[in-house]
Protein backbone atom coordinates (compact mmCIF):
# COMPACT_ATOMS: atom_id res chain seq x y z
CA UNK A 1 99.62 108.54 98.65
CA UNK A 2 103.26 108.19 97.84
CA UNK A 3 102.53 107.92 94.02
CA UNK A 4 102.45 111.51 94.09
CA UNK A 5 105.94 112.17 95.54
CA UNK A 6 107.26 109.65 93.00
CA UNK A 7 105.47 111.90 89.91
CA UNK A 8 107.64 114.27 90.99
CA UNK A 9 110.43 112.53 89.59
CA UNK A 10 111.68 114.65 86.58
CA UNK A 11 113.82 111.60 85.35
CA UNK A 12 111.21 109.52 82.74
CA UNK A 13 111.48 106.37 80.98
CA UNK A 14 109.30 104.53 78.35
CA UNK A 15 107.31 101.94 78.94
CA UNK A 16 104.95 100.51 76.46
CA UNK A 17 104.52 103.90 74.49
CA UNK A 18 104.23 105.61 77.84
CA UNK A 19 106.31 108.05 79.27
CA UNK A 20 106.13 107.77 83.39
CA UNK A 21 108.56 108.60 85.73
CA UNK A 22 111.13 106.14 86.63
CA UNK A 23 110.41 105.84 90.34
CA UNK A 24 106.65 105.66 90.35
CA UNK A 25 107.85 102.74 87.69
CA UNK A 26 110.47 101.53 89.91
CA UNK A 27 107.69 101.66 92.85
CA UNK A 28 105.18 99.32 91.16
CA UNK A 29 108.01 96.99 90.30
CA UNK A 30 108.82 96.82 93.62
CA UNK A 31 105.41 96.32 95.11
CA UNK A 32 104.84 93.73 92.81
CA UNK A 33 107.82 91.29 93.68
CA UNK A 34 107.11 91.55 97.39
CA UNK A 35 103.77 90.67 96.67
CA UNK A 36 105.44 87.64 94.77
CA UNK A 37 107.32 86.56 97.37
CA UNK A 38 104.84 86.45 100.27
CA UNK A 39 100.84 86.19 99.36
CA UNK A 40 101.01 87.51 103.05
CA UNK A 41 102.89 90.74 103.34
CA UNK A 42 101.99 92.59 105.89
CA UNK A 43 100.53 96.01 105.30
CA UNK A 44 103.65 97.68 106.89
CA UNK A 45 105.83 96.07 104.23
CA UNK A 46 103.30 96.45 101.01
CA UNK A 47 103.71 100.63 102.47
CA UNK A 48 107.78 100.56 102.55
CA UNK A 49 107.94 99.12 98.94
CA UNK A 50 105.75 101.88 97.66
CA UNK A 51 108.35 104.19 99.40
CA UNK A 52 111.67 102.46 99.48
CA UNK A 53 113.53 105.35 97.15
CA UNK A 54 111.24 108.01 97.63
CA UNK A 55 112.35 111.49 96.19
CA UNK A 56 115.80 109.98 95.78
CA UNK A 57 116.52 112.51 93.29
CA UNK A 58 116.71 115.49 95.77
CA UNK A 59 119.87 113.88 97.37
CA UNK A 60 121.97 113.13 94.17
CA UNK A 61 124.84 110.99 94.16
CA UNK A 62 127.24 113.66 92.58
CA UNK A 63 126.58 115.55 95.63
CA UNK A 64 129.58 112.84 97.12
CA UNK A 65 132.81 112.02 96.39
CA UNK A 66 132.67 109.35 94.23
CA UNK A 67 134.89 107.02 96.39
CA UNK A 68 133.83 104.03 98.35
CA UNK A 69 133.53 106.27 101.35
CA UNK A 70 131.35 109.25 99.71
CA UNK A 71 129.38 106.26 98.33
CA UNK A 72 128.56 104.77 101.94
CA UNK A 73 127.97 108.71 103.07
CA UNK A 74 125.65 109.08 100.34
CA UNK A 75 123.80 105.73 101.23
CA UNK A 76 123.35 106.75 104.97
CA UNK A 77 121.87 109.95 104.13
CA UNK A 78 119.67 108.40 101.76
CA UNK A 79 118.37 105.82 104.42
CA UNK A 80 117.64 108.33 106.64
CA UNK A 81 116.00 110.96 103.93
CA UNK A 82 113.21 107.70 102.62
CA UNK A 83 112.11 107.10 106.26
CA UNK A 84 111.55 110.73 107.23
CA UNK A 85 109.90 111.16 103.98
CA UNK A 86 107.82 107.95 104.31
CA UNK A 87 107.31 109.41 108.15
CA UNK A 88 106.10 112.82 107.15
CA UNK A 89 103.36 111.09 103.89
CA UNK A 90 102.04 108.49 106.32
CA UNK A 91 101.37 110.66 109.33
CA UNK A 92 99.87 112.90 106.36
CA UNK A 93 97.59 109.79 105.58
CA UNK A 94 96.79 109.53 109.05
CA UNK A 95 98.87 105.96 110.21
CA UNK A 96 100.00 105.37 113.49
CA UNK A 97 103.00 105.79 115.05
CA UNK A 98 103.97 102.22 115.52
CA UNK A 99 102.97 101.89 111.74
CA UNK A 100 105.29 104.56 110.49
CA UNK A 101 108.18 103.15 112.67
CA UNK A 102 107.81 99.77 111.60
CA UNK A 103 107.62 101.13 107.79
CA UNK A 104 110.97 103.45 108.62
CA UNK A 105 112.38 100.18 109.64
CA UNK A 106 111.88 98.76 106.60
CA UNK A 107 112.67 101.24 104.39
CA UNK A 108 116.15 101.86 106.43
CA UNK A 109 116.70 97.73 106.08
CA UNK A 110 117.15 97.57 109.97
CA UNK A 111 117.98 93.92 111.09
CA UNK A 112 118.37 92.19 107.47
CA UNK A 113 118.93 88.22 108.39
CA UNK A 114 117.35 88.63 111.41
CA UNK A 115 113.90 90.38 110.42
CA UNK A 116 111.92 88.04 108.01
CA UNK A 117 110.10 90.87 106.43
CA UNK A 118 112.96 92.85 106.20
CA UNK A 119 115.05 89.95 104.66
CA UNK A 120 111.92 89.65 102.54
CA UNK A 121 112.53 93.19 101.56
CA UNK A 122 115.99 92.64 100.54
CA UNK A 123 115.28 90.02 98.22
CA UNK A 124 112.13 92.22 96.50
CA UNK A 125 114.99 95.04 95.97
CA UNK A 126 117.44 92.65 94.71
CA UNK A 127 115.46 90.94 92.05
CA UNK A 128 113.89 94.55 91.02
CA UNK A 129 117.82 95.10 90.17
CA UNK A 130 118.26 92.03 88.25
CA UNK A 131 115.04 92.02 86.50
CA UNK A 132 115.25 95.67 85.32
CA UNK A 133 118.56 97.53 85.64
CA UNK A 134 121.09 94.23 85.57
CA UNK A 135 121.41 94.53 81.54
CA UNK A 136 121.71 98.05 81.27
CA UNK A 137 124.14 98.06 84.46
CA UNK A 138 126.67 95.63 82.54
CA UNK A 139 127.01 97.77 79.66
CA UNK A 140 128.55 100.82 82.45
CA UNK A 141 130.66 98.90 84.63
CA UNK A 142 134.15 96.43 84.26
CA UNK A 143 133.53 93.35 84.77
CA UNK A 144 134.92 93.09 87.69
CA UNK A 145 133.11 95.42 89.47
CA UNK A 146 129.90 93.81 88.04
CA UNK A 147 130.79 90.40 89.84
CA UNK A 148 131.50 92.15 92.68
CA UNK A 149 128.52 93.38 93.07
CA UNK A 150 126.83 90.46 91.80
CA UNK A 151 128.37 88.53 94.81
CA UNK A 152 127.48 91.41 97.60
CA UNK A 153 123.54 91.48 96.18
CA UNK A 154 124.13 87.61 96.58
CA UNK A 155 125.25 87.08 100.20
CA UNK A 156 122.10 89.76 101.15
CA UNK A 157 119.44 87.73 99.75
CA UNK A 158 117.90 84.29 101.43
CA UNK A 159 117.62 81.19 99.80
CA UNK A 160 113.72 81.85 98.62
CA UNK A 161 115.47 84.93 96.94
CA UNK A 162 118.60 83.11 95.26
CA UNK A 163 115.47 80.99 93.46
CA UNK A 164 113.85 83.48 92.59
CA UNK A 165 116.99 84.84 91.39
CA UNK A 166 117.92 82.25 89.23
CA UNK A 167 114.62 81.26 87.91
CA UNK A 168 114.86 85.18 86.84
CA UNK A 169 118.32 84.76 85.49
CA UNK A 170 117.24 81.96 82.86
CA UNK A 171 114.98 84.80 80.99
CA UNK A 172 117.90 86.99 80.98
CA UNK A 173 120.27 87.63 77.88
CA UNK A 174 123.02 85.36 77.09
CA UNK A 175 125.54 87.64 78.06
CA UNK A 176 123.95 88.59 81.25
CA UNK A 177 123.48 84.77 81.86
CA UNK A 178 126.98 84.45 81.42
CA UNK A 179 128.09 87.20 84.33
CA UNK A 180 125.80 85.83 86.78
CA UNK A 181 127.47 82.37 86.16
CA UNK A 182 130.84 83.67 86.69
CA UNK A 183 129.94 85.75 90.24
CA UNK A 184 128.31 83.09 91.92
């Protein structure tokens, strides 16, 4: 259901031969390390990782001044825009209301520390980041920006995420390996 949104995508990427768009890619990846981290997840949270940065593209970043503050602007807006998107697909679908809401919830991060699935959620988002878009991302940035960020992504994931983290971080380049030992 939300794998059609995400074809929508017009940005594509390669993967194995195949050209797909990056967030139905981004999607799967997604699914997959929630499903890693809990051989339990509940319905509600399997939904919000198939939706997490739904249609992302219609709000672009450029749309904001690219300060700190149009950066947090830009992030609220896109909070907001993924739940009412996830809202409008699932009532589509058929889902209840208490379904969608907890999904929104999700999707919006509400309560991260407090909520285990959300915290859960976190930590699938983080190690999506690390796994696929860390290398690239170092290449862009100064280095100091990259260990800042390195440290923020830290402090928002729980301890079953820092080892998945760093189990992930041994299979990384050397000079990737490298950055993450100098931010944490």
């Amino acid at each position: 259901m939300f794998d059609e949104a995400h074809r929508e995508d017009p940005r594509r990427v390669t993967v194995q031969g195949e050209e797909v768009p990056w967030s139905l890619l981004y999607h799967r990846r997604l699914h997959h390390w929630v499903e890693r981290l809990s051989d339990s997840a509940s319905e509600s949270l399997l939904l919000a990782a198939r939706c997490q940065h739904i249609r992302r593209w219609q709000i672009p970043r450029s749309n904001y001044p690219m300060d700190r503050t149009g950066y947090r602007r830009w992030r609220k807006t896109l909070l907001r825009f993924h739940a009412e998107q996830a809202r409008e697909i699932l009532e589509q679908a058929g889902y209840e209301e208490e379904m969608i809401r907890r999904v929104q919830k999700l999707v919006q991060k509400l309560r991260l520390k407090l909520d285990p699935e959300v915290q859960l959620f976190e930590d699938a988002i983080c190690l999506v980041f690390l796994e696929n878009e860390f290398v690239d991302f170092l290449g862009k940035h100064e280095e100091d920006k990259i260990i800042e960020i390195l440290q923020k992504t830290w402090k928002k994931m729980s301890k079953q995420g820092h080892q998945a983290a760093l189990e992930l971080v041994d299979t990384l380049p050397t000079d990737a390996r490298k950055m993450v030992g100098k931010a944490l």
